[in-house]
Protein backbone atom coordinates (compact mmCIF):
# COMPACT_ATOMS: atom_id res chain seq x y z
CA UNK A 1 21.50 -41.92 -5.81
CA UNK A 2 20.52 -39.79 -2.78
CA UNK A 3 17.11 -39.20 -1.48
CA UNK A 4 17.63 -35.35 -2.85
CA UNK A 5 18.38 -35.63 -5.93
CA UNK A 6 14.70 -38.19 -6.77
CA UNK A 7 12.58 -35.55 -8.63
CA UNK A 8 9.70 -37.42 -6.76
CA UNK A 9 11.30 -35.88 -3.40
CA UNK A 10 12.25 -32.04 -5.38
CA UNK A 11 8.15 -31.98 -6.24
CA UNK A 12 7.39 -32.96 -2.17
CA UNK A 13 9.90 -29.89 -0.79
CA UNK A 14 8.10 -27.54 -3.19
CA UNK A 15 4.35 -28.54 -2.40
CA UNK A 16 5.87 -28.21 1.59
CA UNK A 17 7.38 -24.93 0.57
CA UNK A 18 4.43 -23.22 -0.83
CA UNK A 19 1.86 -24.32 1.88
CA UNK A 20 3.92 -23.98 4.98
CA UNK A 21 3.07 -20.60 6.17
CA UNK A 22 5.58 -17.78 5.75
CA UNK A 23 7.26 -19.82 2.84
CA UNK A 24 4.90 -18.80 -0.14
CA UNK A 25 5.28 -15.18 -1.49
CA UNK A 26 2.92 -12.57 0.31
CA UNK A 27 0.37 -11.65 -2.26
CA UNK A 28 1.08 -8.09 -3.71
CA UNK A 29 -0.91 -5.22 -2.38
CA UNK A 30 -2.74 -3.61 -4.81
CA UNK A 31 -2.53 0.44 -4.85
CA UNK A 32 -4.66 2.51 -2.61
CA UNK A 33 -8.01 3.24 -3.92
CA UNK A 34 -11.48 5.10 -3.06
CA UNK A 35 -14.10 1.85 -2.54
CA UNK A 36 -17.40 2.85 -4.96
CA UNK A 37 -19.80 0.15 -3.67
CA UNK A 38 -19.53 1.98 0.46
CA UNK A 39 -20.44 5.67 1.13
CA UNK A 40 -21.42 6.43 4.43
CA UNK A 41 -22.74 3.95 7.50
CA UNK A 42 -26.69 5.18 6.71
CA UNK A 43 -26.25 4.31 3.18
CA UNK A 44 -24.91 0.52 4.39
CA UNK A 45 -27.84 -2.13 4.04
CA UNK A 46 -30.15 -2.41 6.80
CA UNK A 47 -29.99 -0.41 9.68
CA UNK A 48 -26.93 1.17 11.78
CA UNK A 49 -27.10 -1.15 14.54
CA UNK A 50 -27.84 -4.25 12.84
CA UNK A 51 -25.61 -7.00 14.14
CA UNK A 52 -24.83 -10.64 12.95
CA UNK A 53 -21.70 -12.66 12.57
CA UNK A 54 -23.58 -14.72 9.69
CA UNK A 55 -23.32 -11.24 7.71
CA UNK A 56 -19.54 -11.08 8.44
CA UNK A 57 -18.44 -14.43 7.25
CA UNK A 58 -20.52 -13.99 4.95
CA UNK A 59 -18.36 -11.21 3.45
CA UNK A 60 -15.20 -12.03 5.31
CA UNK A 61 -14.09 -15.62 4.88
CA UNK A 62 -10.97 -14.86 7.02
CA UNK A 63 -13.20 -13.39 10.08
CA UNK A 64 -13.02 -15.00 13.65
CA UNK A 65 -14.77 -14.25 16.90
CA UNK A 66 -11.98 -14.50 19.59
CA UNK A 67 -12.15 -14.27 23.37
CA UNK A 68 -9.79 -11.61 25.27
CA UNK A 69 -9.30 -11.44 29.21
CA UNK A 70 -9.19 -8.24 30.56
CA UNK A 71 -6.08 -7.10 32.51
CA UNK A 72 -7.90 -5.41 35.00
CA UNK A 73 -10.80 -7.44 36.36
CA UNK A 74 -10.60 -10.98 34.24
CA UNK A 75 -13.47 -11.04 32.71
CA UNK A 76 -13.46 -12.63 29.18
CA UNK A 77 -15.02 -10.27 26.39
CA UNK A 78 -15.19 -11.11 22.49
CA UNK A 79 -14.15 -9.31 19.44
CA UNK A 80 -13.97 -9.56 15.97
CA UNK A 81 -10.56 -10.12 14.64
CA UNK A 82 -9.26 -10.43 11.32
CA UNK A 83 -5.72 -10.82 9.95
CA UNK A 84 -4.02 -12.08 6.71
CA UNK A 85 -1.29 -14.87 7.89
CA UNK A 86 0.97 -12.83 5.86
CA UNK A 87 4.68 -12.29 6.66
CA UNK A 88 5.04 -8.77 6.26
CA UNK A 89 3.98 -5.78 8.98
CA UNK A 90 0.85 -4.16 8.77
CA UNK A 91 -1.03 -1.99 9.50
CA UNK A 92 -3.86 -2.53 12.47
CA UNK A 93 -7.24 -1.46 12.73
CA UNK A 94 -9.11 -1.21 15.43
CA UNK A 95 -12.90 -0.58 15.35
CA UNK A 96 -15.46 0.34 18.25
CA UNK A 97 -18.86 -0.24 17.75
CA UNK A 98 -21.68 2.45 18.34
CA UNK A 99 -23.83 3.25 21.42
CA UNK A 100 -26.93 0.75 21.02
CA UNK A 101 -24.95 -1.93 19.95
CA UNK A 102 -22.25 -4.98 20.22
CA UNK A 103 -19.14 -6.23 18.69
CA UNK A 104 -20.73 -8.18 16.06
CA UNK A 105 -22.08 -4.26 14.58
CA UNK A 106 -22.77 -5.35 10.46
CA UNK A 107 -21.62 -1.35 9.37
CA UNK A 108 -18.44 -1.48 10.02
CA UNK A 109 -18.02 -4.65 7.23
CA UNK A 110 -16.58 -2.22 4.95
CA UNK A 111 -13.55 -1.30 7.28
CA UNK A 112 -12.59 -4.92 7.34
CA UNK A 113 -13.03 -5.53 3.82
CA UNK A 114 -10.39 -2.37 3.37
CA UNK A 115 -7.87 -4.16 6.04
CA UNK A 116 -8.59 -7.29 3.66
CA UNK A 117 -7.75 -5.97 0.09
CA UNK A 118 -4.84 -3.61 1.60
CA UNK A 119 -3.38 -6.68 4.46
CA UNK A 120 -4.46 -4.90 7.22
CA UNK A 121 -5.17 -6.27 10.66
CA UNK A 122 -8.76 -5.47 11.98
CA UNK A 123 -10.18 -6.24 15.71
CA UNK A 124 -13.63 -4.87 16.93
CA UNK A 125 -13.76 -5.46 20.26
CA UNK A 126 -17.22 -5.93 21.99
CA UNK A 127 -15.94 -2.83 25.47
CA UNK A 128 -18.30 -4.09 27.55
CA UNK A 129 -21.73 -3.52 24.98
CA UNK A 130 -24.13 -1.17 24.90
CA UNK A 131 -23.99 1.58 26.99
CA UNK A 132 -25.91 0.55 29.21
CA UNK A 133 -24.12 -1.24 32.28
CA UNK A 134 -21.57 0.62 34.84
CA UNK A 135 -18.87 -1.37 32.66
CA UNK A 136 -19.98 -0.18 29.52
CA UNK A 137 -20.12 4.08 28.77
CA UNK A 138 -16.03 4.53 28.31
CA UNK A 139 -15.06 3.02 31.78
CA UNK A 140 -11.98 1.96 33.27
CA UNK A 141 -12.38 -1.30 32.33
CA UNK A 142 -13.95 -0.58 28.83
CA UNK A 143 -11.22 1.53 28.06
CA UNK A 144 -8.60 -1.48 29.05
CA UNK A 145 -10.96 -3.89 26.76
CA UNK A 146 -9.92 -1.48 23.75
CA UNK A 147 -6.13 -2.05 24.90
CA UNK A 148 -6.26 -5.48 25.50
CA UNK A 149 -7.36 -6.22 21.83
CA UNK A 150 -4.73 -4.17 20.90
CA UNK A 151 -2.27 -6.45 22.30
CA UNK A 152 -4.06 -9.30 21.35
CA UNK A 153 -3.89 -8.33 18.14
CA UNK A 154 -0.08 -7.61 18.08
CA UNK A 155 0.28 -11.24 19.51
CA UNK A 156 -1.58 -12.30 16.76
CA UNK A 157 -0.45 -10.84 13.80
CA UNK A 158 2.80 -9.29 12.50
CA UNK A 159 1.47 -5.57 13.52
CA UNK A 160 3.44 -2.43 12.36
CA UNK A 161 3.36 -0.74 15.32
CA UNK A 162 3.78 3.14 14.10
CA UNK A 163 0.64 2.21 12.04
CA UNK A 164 -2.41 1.28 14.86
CA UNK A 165 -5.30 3.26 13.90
CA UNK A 166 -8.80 3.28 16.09
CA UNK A 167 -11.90 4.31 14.41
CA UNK A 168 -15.34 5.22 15.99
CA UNK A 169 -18.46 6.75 15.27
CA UNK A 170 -20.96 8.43 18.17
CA UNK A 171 -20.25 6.71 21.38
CA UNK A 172 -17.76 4.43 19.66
CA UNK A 173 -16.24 7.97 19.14
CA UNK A 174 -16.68 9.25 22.24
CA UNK A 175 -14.72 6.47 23.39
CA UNK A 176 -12.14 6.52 20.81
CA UNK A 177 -11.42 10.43 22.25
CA UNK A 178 -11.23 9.02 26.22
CA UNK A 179 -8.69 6.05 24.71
CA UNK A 180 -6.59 8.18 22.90
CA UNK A 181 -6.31 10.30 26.09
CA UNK A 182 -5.29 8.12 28.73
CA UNK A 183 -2.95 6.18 25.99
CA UNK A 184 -2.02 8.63 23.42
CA UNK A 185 2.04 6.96 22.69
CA UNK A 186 -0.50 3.69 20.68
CA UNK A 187 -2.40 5.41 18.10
CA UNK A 188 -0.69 7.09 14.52
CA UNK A 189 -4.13 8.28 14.08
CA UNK A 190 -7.40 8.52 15.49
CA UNK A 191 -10.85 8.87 13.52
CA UNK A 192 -14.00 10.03 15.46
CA UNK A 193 -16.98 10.60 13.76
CA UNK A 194 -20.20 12.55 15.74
CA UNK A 195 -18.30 12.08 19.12
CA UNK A 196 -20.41 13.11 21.97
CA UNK A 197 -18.42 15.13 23.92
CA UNK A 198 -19.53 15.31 27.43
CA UNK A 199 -21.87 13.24 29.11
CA UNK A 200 -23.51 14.59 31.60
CA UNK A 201 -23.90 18.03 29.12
CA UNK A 202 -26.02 15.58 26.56
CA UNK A 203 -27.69 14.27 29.05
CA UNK A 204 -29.31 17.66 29.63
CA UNK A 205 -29.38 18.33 25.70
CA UNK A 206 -31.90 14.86 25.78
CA UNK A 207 -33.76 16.39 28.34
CA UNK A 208 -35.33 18.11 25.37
CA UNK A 209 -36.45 14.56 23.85
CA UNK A 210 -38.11 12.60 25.95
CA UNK A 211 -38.78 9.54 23.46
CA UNK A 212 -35.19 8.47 23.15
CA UNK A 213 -33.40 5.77 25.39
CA UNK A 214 -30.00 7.51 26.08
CA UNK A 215 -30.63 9.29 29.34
CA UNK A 216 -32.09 6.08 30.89
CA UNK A 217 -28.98 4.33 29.63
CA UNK A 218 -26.31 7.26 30.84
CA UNK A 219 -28.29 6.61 34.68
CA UNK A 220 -27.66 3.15 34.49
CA UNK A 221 -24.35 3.35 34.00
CA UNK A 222 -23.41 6.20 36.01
CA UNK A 223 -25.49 5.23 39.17
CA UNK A 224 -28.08 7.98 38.69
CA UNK A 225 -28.67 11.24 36.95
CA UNK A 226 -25.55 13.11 36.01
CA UNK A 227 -26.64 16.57 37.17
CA UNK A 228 -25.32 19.25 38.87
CA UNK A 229 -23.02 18.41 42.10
CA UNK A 230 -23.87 14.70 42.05
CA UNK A 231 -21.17 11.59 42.05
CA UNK A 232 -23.01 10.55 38.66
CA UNK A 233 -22.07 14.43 37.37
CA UNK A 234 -18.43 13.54 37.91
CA UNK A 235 -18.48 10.17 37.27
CA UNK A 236 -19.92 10.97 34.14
CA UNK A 237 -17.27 14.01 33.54
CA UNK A 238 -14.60 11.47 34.01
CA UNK A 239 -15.78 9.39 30.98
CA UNK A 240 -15.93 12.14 28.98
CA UNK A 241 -13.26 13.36 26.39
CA UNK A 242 -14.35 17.00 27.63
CA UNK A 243 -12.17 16.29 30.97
CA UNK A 244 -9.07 15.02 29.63
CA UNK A 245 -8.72 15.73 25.75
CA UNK A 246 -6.00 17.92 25.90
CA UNK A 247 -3.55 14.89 26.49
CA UNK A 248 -4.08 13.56 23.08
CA UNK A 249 -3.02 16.41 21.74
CA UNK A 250 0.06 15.11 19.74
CA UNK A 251 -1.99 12.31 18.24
CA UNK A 252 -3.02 12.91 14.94
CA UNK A 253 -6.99 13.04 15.54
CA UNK A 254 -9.32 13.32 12.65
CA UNK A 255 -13.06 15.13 13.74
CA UNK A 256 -16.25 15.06 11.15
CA UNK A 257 -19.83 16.20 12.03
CA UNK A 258 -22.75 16.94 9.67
CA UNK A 259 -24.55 20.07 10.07
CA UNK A 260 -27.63 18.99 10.26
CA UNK A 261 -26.82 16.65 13.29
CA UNK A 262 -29.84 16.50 15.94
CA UNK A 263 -28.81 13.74 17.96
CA UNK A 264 -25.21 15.13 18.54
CA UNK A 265 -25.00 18.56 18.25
CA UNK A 266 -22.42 19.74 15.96
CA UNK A 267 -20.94 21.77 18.72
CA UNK A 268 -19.24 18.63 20.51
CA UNK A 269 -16.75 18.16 17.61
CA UNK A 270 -15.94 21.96 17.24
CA UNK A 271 -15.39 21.88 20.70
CA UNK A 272 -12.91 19.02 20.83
CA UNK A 273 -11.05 20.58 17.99
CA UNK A 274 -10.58 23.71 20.15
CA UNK A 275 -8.90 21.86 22.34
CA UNK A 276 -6.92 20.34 20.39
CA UNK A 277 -6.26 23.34 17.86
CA UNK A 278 -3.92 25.93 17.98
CA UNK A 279 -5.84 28.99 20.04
CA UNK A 280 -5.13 31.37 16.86
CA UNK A 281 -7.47 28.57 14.90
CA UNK A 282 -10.44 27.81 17.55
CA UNK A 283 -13.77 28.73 16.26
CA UNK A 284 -15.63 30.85 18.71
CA UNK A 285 -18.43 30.32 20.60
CA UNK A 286 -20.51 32.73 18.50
CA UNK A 287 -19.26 30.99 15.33
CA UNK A 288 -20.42 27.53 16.98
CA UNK A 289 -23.72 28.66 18.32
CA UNK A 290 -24.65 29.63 14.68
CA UNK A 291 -23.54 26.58 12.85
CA UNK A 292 -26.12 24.56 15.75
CA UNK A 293 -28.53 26.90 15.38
CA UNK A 294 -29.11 27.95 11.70
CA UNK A 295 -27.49 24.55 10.31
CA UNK A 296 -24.99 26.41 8.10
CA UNK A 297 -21.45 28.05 8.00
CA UNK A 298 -21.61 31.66 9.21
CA UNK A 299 -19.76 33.98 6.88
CA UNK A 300 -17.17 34.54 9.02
CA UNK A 301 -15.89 30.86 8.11
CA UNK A 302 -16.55 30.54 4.72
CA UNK A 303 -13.99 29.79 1.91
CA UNK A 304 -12.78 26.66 4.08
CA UNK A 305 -15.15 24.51 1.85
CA UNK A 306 -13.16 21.43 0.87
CA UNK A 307 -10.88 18.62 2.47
CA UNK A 308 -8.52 16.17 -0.03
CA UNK A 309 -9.98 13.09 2.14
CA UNK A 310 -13.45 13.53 0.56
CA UNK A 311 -14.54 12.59 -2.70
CA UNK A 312 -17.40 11.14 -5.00
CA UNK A 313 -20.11 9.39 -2.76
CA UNK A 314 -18.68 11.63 0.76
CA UNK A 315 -20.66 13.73 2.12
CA UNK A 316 -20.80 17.87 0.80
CA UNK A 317 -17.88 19.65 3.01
CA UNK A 318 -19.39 22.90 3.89
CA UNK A 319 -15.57 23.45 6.53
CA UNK A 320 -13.12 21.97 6.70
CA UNK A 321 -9.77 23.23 9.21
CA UNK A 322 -6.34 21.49 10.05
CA UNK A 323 -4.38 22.69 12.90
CA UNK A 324 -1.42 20.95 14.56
CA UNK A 325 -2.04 17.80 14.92
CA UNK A 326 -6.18 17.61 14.72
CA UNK A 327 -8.55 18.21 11.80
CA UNK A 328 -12.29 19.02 11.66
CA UNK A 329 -14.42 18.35 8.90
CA UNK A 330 -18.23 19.75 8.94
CA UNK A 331 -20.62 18.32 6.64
CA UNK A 332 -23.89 18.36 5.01
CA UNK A 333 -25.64 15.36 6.69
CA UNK A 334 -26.84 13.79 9.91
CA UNK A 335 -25.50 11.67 12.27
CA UNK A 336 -23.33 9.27 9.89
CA UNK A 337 -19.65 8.14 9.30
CA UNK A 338 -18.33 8.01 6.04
CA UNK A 339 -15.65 5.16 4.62
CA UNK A 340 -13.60 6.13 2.17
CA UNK A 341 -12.65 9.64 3.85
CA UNK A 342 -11.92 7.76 7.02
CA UNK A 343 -9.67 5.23 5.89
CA UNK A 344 -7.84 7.67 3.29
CA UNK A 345 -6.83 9.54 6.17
CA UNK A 346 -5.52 6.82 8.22
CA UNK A 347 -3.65 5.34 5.53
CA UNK A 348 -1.71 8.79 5.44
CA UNK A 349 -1.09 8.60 8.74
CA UNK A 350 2.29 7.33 10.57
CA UNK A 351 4.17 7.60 14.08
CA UNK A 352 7.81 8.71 13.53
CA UNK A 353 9.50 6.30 15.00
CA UNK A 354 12.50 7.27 18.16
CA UNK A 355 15.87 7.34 16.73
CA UNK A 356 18.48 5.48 17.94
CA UNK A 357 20.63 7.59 20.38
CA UNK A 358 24.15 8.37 18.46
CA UNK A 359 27.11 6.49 19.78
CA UNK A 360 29.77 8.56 22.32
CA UNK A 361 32.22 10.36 20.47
């Protein structure tokens, strides 16, 4: 009797078969739905910049810190990285943390809990830290952190590659703008929530608030105060999406700010989306000065009062405007980034991918 035939050795090539990997049956994915236990990054437990990889595996078994050399000046930087072992593409997710804080930020759980239940891959790369350091702020080399985890995740997982998607919220945003601008072929879509929008500008805006921490930051990392005719002034410029947004403009680039918004002026989104926008569909400067001002829609914008990405639990939409390939959402709320919204937009998003040139006749 041969060796293949012994039921004893039929059992063994099953048991092999289902736990070698890429041999058992991916688990289904289950359809796309809002999540009701996340609303927005305030409502999250604790506070926005509360980090701790003890909170992450504690809600992500499949979670791993990894280490990623840069590409431009070797140093080794960690992020976050999550992804499924499964055999089919996904989608990839890539996450930057906030101004005041790390890698290891606790809000953005929820996004990595979505790549979980819908077999995405997720990476949150640490870019250098808080912005703080000459490094950190959207650098050169901050800006090459974000791409090496992109590639480090495409090593890593089975990554569908018309379907990378960066997130960000307030500086993470700001820096999600400046990426998409210097490497706009990646991204399928791009979500920035309260970006600032040039540097040294806010810097002068925080001149008005003496208590907060930013404008000693911004000096450290541009090598002094960013004001008027100085290397910090252009150095900070450089860094800022205000300089260089118009080359993103065929990404698909998603833009929410709340109103009420006294950290980052409402203004720095609306002014992103006019670059980005159509000219016929820019809001004016009169328009914008009002909504900052009076925290409210003037009346010359009303009737643009919902958006299909917001729901139950989002924030009130008070405008809402798509034009090409951007659209800007306006809010009734703070500084905040909401889930649900976010990721139901990215999911809708996809790169077209280059046709293959038609054989010679």
């Amino acid at each position: 009797m041969k060796l293949c035939h012994h039921p004893f050795s039929v059992l063994l090539v099953l048991l092999l078969w289902v736990a070698l990997p890429g041999c058992n049956q991916d688990k289904p994915i289950p359809p796309i739905e809002r999540m009701s236990q996340y609303t927005t990054t305030k409502q999250y437990p604790g506070k926005v910049g509360d980090e701790s990889l003890d909170d992450w595996k504690k809600h992500l078994k499949g979670i791993e810190v990894v280490q990623i050399k840069s590409t431009l000046d070797s140093k080794t930087e960690p992020a976050l990285f999550y992804e499924s072992k499964s055999s089919r593409k996904k989608p990839l997710l890539v996450l930057l943390h906030s101004w005041s804080s790390g890698y290891l930020q606790v809000p953005s759980i929820p996004f990595a809990l979505w790549a979980e239940k819908y077999d995405w891959a997720f990476i949150q790369p640490n870019y250098r830290g808080v912005f703080e350091t000459p490094e950190a702020m959207a650098s050169d080399v901050a800006i090459q952190d974000i791409m090496d985890a992109v590639d480090y995740a495409m090593q890593h997982a089975n990554v569908d590659s018309s379907r990378v998607y960066l997130v960000g919220s307030s500086g993470g945003a700001m820096t999600a703008l400046v990426t998409a601008s210097r490497h706009p072929d990646i991204w399928a879509g791009v979500a920035a929530w309260v970006p600032v929008f040039d540097i040294p500008e806010w810097f002068q805006f925080n001149l008005n608030y003496p208590h907060r921490h930013y404008n000693s930051q911004i000096t450290a990392a541009l090598g002094g105060e960013p004001l008027e005719g100085t290397p910090a002034e252009k150095e900070g410029k450089r860094r800022s999406p205000s300089t260089q947004l118009q080359q993103a403009k065929e990404v698909p680039i998603f833009l929410a700010h709340g109103i009420n918004d006294l950290l980052v002026p409402p203004s720095h989104s609306i002014r992103a989306f006019n670059i980005l926008a159509n000219p016929a569909d820019t809001i004016s400067q009169e328009q914008m000065d009002y909504i900052v001002k009076e925290q409210a829609i003037p009346e010359s914008l009303q009737g643009e009062a919902s958006d299909p990405y917001f729901g139950p639990g989002d924030p009130e939409v008070v405008f809402s405007r798509k034009s090409d390939n951007v659209r800007l959402v306006l809010y009734v709320g703070v500084h905040d980034m909401a889930y649900n919204s976010t990721l139901l937009w990215l999911n809708d998003q996809q790169k077209k991918q280059p046709q293959p040139a038609s054989p010679p006749q």
